[in-house]
Protein backbone atom coordinates (compact mmCIF):
# COMPACT_ATOMS: atom_id res chain seq x y z
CA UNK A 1 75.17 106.33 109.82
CA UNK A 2 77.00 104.02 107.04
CA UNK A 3 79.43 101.87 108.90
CA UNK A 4 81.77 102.15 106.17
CA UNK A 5 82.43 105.98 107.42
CA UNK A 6 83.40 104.65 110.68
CA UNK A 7 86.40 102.77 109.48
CA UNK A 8 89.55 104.46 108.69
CA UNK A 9 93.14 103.58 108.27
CA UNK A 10 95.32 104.54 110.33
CA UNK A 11 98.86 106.18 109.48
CA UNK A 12 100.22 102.53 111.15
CA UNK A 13 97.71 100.28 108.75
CA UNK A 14 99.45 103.15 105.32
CA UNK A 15 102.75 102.04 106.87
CA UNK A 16 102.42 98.29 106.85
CA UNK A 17 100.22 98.49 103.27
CA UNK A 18 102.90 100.99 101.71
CA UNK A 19 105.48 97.83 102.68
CA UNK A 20 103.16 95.46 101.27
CA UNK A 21 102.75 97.36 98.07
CA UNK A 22 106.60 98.10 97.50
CA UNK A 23 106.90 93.94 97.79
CA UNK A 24 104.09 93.14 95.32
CA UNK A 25 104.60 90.49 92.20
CA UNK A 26 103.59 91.81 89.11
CA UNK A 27 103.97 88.59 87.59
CA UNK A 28 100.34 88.08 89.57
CA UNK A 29 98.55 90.16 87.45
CA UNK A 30 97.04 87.79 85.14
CA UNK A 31 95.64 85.00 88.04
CA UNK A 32 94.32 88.28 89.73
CA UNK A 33 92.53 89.52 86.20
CA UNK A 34 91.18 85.74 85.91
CA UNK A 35 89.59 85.85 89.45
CA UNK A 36 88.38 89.34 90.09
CA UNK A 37 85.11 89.12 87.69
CA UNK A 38 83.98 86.34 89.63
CA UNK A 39 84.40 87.50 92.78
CA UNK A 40 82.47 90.41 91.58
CA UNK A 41 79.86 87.96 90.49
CA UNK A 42 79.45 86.32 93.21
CA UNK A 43 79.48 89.56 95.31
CA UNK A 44 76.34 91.06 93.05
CA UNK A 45 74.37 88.32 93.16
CA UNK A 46 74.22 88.38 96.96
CA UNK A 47 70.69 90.09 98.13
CA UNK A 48 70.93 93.16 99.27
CA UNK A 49 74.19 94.86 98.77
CA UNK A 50 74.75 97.83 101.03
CA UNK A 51 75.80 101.60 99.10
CA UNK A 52 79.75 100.76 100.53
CA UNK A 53 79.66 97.52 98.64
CA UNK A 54 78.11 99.12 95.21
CA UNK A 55 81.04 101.61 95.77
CA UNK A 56 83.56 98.78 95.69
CA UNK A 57 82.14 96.90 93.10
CA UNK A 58 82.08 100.03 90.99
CA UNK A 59 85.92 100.86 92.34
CA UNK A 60 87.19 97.54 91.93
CA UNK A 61 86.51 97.42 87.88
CA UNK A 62 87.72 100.66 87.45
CA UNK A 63 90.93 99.60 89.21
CA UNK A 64 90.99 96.35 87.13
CA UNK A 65 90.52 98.41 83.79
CA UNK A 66 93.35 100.92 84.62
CA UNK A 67 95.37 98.43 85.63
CA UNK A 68 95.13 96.60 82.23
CA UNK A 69 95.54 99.67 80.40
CA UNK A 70 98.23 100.96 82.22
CA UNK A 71 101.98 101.18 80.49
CA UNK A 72 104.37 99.31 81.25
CA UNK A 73 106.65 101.20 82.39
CA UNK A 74 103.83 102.20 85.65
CA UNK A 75 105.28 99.89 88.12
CA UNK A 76 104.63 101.52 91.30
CA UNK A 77 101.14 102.26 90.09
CA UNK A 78 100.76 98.93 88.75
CA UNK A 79 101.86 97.67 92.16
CA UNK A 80 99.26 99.73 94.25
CA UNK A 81 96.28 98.52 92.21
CA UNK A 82 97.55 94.93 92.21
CA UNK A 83 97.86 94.97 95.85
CA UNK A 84 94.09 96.53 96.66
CA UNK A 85 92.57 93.73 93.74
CA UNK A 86 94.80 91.21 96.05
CA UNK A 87 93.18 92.53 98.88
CA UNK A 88 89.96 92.29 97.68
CA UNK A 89 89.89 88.55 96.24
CA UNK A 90 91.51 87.66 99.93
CA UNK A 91 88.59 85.85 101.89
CA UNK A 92 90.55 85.43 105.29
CA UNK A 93 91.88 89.47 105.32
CA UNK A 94 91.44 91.61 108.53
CA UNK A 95 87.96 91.21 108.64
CA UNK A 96 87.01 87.50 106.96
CA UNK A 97 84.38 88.53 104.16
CA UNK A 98 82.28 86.04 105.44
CA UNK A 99 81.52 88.26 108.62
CA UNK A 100 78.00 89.52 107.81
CA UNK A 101 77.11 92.72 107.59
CA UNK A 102 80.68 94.17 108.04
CA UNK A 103 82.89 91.51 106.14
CA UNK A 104 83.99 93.46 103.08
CA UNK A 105 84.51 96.77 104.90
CA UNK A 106 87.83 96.36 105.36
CA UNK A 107 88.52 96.14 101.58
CA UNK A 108 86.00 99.14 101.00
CA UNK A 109 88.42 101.32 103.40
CA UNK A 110 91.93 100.31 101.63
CA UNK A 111 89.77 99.94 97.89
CA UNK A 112 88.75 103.49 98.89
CA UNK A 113 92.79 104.42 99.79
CA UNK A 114 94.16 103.54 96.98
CA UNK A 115 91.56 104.65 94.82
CA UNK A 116 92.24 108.17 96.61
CA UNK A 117 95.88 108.14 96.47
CA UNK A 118 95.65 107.49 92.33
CA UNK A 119 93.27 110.38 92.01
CA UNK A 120 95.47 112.78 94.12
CA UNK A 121 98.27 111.58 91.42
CA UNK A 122 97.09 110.12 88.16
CA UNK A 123 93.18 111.57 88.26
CA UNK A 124 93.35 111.50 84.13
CA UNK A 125 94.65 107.68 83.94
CA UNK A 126 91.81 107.03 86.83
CA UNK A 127 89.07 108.96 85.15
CA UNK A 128 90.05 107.56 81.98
């Protein structure tokens, strides 16, 4: 069994992230467009990436697309993308993404929430 279907949030971890989100700088998107493509580098150069991390890889650009294509008037949407790319480029987060093995499943789980909330409410500016 895939340890990433293991790992769920719980309605206390939405809480504290739908906080988070509410709180988030949009004036951080452009240092957080700058970094993500290396990250992602970096990430699939690594040997051996497991199927959760081709998933996040995959879900991570997608985010970063929307979120540059977005209009400006979608802040809260803005604001939950920015928030799971933040997430993501954070080394130190719940689990450090240095732990091997299970480092970036943490950011695979919320990735993977967020991803799911857009679909459930913007699935043509997702798909797009």
């Amino acid at each position: 069994m895939d340890p990433s279907d293991q790992l769920q949030l719980t309605s206390e971890d939405k809480a504290r992230y739908e906080k988070r989100i509410a709180e988030i700088d949009l004036d951080d998107i452009p240092k957080v467009t700058r970094d993500i493509p290396g990250k992602i580098e970096r990430l699939i150069a690594a040997p051996g990436l497991s199927d959760f991390q081709i998933v996040l890889v995959s879900d991570i650009s997608k985010l970063l697309n929307v979120l540059l294509e977005l209009p400006t008037e979608s802040i809260m949407l803005k604001k939950r993308i920015l928030f799971a790319l933040e997430y993501f480029l954070e080394e130190q987060d719940e689990i450090p993404d240095d732990s091997p093995q299970i480092g970036l499943l943490d950011d695979y789980v919320l990735v993977r929430w967020v991803v799911d909330n857009i679909m459930a409410d913007y699935t043509k500016v997702y798909e797009s």
